[in-house]
Protein backbone atom coordinates (compact mmCIF):
# COMPACT_ATOMS: atom_id res chain seq x y z
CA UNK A 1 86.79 62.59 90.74
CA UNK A 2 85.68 62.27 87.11
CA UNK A 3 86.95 61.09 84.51
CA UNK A 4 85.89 61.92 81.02
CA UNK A 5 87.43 61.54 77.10
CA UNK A 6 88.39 64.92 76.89
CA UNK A 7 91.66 64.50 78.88
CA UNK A 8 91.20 66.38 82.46
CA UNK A 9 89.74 65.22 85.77
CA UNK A 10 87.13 66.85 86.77
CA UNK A 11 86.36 67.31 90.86
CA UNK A 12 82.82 68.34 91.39
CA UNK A 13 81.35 70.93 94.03
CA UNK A 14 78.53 69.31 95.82
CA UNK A 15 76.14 70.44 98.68
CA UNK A 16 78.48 70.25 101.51
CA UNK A 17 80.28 72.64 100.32
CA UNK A 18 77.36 75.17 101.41
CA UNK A 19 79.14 74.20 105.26
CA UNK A 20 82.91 74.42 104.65
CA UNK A 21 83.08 78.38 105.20
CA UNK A 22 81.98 77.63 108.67
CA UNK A 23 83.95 75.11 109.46
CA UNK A 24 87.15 76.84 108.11
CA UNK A 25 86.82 79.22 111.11
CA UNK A 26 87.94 76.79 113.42
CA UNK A 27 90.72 75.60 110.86
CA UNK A 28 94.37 75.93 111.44
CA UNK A 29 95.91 78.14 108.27
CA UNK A 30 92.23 78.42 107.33
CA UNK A 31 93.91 80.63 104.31
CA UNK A 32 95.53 77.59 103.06
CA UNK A 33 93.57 74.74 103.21
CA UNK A 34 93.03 74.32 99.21
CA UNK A 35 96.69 75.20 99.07
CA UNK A 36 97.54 72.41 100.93
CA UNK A 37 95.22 69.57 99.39
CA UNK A 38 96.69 70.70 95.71
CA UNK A 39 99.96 70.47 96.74
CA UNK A 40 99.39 66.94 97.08
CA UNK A 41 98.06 66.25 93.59
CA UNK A 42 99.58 68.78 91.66
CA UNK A 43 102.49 67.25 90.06
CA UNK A 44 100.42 65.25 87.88
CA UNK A 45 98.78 67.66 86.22
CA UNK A 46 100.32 70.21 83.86
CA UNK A 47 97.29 72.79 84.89
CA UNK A 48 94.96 72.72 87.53
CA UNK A 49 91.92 75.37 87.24
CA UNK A 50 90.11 76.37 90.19
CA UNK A 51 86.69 77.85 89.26
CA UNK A 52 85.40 79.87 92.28
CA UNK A 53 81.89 81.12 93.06
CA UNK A 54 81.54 84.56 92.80
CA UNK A 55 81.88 85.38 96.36
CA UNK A 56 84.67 87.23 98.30
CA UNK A 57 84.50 84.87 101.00
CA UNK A 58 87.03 82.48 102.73
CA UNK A 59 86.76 79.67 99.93
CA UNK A 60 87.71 82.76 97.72
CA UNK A 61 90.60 83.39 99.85
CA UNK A 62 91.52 79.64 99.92
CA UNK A 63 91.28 80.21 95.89
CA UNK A 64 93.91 83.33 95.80
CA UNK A 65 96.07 81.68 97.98
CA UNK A 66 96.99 78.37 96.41
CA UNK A 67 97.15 80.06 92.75
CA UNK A 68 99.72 80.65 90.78
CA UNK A 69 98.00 83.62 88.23
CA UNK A 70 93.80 84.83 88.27
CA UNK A 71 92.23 84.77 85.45
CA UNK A 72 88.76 87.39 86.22
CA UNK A 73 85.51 86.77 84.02
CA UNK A 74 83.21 89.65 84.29
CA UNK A 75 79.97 89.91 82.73
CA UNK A 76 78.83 93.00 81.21
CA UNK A 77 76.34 94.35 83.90
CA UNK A 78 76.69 97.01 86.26
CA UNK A 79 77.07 95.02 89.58
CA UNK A 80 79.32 92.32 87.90
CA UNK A 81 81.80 95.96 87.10
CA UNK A 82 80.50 97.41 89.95
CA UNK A 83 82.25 93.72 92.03
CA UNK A 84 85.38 93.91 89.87
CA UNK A 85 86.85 96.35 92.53
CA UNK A 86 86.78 94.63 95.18
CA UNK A 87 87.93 91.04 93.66
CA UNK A 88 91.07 92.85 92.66
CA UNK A 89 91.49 95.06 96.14
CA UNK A 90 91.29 91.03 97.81
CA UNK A 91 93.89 89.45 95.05
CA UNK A 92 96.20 92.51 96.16
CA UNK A 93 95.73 92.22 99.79
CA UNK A 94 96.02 88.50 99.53
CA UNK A 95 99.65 89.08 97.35
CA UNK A 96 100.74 91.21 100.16
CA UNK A 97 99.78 89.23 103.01
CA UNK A 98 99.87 85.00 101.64
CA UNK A 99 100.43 84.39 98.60
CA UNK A 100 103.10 86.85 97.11
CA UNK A 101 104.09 84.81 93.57
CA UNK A 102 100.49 85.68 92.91
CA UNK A 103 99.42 87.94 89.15
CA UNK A 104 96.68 88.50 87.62
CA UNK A 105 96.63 87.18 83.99
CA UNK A 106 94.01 89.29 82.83
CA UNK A 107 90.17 90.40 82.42
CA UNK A 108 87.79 87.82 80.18
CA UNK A 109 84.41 89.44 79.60
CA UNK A 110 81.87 86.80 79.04
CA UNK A 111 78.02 86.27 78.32
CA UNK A 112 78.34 88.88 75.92
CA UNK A 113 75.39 90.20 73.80
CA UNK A 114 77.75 92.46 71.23
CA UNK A 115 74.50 94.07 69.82
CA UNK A 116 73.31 95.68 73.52
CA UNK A 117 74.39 99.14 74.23
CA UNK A 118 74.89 98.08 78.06
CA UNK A 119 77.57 95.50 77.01
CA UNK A 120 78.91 97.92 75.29
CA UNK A 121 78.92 100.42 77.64
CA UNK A 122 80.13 98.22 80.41
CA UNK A 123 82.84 96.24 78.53
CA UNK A 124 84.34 100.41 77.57
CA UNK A 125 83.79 101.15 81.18
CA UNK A 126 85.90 97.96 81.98
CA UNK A 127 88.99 98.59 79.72
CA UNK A 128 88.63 102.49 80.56
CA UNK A 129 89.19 101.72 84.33
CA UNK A 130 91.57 99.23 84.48
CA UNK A 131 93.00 98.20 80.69
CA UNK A 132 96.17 100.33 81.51
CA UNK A 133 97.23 98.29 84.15
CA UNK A 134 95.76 94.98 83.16
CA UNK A 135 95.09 92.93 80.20
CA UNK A 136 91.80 92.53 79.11
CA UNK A 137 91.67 90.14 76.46
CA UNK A 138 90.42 90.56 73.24
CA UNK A 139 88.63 87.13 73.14
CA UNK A 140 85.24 87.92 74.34
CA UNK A 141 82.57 84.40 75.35
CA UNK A 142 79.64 85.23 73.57
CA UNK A 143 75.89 84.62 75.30
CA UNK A 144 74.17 81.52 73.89
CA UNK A 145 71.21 79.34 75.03
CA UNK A 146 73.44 76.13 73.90
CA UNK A 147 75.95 76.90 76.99
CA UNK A 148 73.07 77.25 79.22
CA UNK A 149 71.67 73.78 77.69
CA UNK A 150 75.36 72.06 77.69
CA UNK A 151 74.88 72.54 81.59
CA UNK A 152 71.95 70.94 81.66
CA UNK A 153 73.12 68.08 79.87
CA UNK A 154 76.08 68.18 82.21
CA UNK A 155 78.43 68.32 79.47
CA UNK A 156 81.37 70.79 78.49
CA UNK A 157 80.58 72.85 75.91
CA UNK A 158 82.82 70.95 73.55
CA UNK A 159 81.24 67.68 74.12
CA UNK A 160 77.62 69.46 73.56
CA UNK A 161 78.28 71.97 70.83
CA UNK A 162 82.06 72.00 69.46
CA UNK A 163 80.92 73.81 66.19
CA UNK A 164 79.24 76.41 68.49
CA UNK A 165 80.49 80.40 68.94
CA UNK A 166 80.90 79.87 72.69
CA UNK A 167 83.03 76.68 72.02
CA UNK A 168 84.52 78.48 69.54
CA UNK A 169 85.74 81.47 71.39
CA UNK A 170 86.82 79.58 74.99
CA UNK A 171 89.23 77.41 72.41
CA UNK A 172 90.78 80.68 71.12
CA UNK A 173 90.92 82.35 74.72
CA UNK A 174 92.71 78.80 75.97
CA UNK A 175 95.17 79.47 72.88
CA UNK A 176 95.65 82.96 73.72
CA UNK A 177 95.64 82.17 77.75
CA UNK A 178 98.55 78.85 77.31
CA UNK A 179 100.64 81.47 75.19
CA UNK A 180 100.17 84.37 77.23
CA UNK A 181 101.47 82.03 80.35
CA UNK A 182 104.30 80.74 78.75
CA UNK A 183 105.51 84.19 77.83
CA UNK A 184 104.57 85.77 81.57
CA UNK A 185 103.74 89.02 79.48
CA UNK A 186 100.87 89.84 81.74
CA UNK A 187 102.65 88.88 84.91
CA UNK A 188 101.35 92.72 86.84
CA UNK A 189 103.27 94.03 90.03
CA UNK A 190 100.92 94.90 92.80
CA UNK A 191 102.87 96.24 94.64
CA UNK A 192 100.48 98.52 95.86
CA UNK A 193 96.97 98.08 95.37
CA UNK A 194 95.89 101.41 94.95
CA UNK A 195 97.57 101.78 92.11
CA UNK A 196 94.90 99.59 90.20
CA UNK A 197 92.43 102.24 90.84
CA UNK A 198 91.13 105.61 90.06
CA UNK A 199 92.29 108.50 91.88
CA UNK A 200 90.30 109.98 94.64
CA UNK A 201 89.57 112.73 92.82
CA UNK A 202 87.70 110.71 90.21
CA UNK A 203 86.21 109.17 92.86
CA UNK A 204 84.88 112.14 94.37
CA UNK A 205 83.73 113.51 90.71
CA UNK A 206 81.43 109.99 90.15
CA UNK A 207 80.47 110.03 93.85
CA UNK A 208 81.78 106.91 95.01
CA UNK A 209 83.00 105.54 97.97
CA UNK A 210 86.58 105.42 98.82
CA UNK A 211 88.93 103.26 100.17
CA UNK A 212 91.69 104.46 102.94
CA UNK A 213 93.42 103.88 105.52
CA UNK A 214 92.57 105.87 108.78
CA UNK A 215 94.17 105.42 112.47
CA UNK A 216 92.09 103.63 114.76
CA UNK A 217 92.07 106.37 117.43
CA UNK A 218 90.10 108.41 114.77
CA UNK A 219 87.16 106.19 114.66
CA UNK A 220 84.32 107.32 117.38
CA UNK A 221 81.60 104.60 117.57
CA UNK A 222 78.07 104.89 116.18
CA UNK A 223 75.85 106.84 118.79
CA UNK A 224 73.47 104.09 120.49
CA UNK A 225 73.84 101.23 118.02
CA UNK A 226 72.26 98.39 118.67
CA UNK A 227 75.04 96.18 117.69
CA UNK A 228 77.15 94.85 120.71
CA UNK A 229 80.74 93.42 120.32
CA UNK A 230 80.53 90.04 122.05
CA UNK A 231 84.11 88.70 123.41
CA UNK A 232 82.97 84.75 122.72
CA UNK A 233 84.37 82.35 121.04
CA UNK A 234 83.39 83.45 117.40
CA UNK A 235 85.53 86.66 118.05
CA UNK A 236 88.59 84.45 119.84
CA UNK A 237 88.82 82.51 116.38
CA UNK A 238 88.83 85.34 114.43
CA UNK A 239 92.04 86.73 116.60
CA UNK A 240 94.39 84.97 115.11
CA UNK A 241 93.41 85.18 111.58
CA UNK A 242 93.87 89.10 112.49
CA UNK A 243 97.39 88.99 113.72
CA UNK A 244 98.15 86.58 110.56
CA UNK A 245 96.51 88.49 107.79
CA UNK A 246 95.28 91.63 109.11
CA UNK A 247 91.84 93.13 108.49
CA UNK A 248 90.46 91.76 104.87
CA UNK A 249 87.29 93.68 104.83
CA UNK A 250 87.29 97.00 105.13
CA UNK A 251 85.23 98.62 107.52
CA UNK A 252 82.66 101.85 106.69
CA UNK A 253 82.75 105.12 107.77
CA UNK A 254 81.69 108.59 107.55
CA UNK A 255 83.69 111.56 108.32
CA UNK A 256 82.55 113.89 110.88
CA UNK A 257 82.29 117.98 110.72
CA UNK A 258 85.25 118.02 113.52
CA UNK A 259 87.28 115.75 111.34
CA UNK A 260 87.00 112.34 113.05
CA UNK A 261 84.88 109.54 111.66
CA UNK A 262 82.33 107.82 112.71
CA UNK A 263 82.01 104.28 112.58
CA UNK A 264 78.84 102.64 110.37
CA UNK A 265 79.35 98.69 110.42
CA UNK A 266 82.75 96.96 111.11
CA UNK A 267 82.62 96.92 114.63
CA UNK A 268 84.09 93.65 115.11
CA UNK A 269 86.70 94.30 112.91
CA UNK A 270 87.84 97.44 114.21
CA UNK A 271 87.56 96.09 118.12
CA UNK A 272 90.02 92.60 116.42
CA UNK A 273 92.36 95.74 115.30
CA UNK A 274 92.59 97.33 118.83
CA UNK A 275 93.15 93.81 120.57
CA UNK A 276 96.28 93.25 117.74
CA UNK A 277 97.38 96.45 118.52
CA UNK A 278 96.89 97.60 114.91
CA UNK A 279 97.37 101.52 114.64
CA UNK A 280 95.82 101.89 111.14
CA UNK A 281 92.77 99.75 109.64
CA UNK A 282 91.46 99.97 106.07
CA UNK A 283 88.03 101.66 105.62
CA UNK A 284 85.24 102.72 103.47
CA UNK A 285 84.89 106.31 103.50
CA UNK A 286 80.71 107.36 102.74
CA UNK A 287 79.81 110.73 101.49
């Protein structure tokens, strides 16, 4: 833990942590093992921020599940958009299956160059898509070498540049944030995830995959694949993770000309879904 003048604590990520989505396999309530540890420490802080990696992995999870509200930073690129989906399709699934007190505070598009016509295009792509259903706040974090250099230093961005635009516009967003908690105004209801995104009929105008649910009994196996489902101890771990929170991943598919579909990857997950007895499974539908 360090300490520092500016009034938090600050707990480090180090190498090791490069090992600990591994070793949460094997972990009991691998879900909520963050949960768990800030339970213990919470009550004396009035905030504790968890800054995750930008990875839809198990620390991820672990994230989701011992949070209170999510606040999403997107850049404005077309895979950082393009990974927005399927963030909020986990925070759903998560608030349906661990952590149900969970919301989503709202959108913060950062590493902005206002003068590009791809930030522009994104960040109108961004508020097109999803601004009806959640807040995407104003407050923009503008790109500038001195953030980039204020990590270097291993300093905040306060300590390094206070009279800077970047410090400049994460004090007004932490303004704008502490109000917007106090008054719950973007507290959203998921209570079912689809509603967060386009129709499949825009889907099927911009050519993109969909997600849906489709019985198991539907799904033939890929003709000849090379990939074997191994009953070993890897797939006994991931058993009970199954019967607790269902499939997280969806798996991908393409539909056949007699209606059925064929399965592309996923074939662990979909053999976990037989073995729990699971009638339904989420999947990726390919054109």
């Amino acid at each position: 833990m360090l300490d520092n003048n500016e009034g938090v604590d600050l707990l480090p990520s180090n190498i090791e942590l490069s090992g600990l989505e591994v070793r949460l396999i094997n972990a009991i309530s691998r879900e909520s093992v963050l949960k768990t540890c800030i339970n213990e420490v919470k009550k004396n802080y009035d905030t504790v921020l968890i800054d995750c990696m930008p990875s839809l992995g198990m620390l991820t999870i672990n994230a989701l599940a011992a949070a209170d509200s999510v606040v999403i930073p997107t850049q404005p690129h077309y895979l950082s958009a393009k990974g927005l989906e399927l963030l909020l399709r986990s925070v759903s699934k998560v608030k349906r299956q661990i952590n149900p007190h969970l919301r989503i505070d709202g959108i913060l598009m950062t590493m902005i160059m206002p003068r590009t016509n791809i930030s522009k295009e994104i960040m109108a792509t961004v508020k097109s898509a999803y601004g009806q259903r959640i807040k995407v706040f104003d407050t923009q974090i503008p790109h500038s070498i001195r953030a980039v250099e204020a990590t270097a230093e291993g300093k905040s961005i306060f300590a390094y540049d206070k009279g800077g635009k970047v410090a400049a516009a994460y004090e007004q967003f932490g303004r704008r944030w502490q109000s917007l908690a106090r008054s719950r105004e973007s507290k959203i209801e998921l209570t079912a995830y689809d509603d967060l995104f386009e129709t499949d009929e825009s889907r099927a105008e911009a050519n993109l995959s969909k997600i849906r649910e489709i019985p198991i009994a539907e799904i033939d196996e890929f003709p000849d694949h090379p990939f074997k489902v191994l009953m070993d101890e890897d797939m006994e771990q991931l058993v009970d993770s199954v019967r607790r929170s269902g499939v997280m991943t969806p798996a991908t598919v393409r539909q056949k000309e007699d209606g059925r579909y064929e399965l592309i990857s996923g074939h662990r997950r979909k053999r976990l879904a037989s073995l729990q007895d699971l009638k339904r499974s989420n999947a990726r539908l390919r054109s």
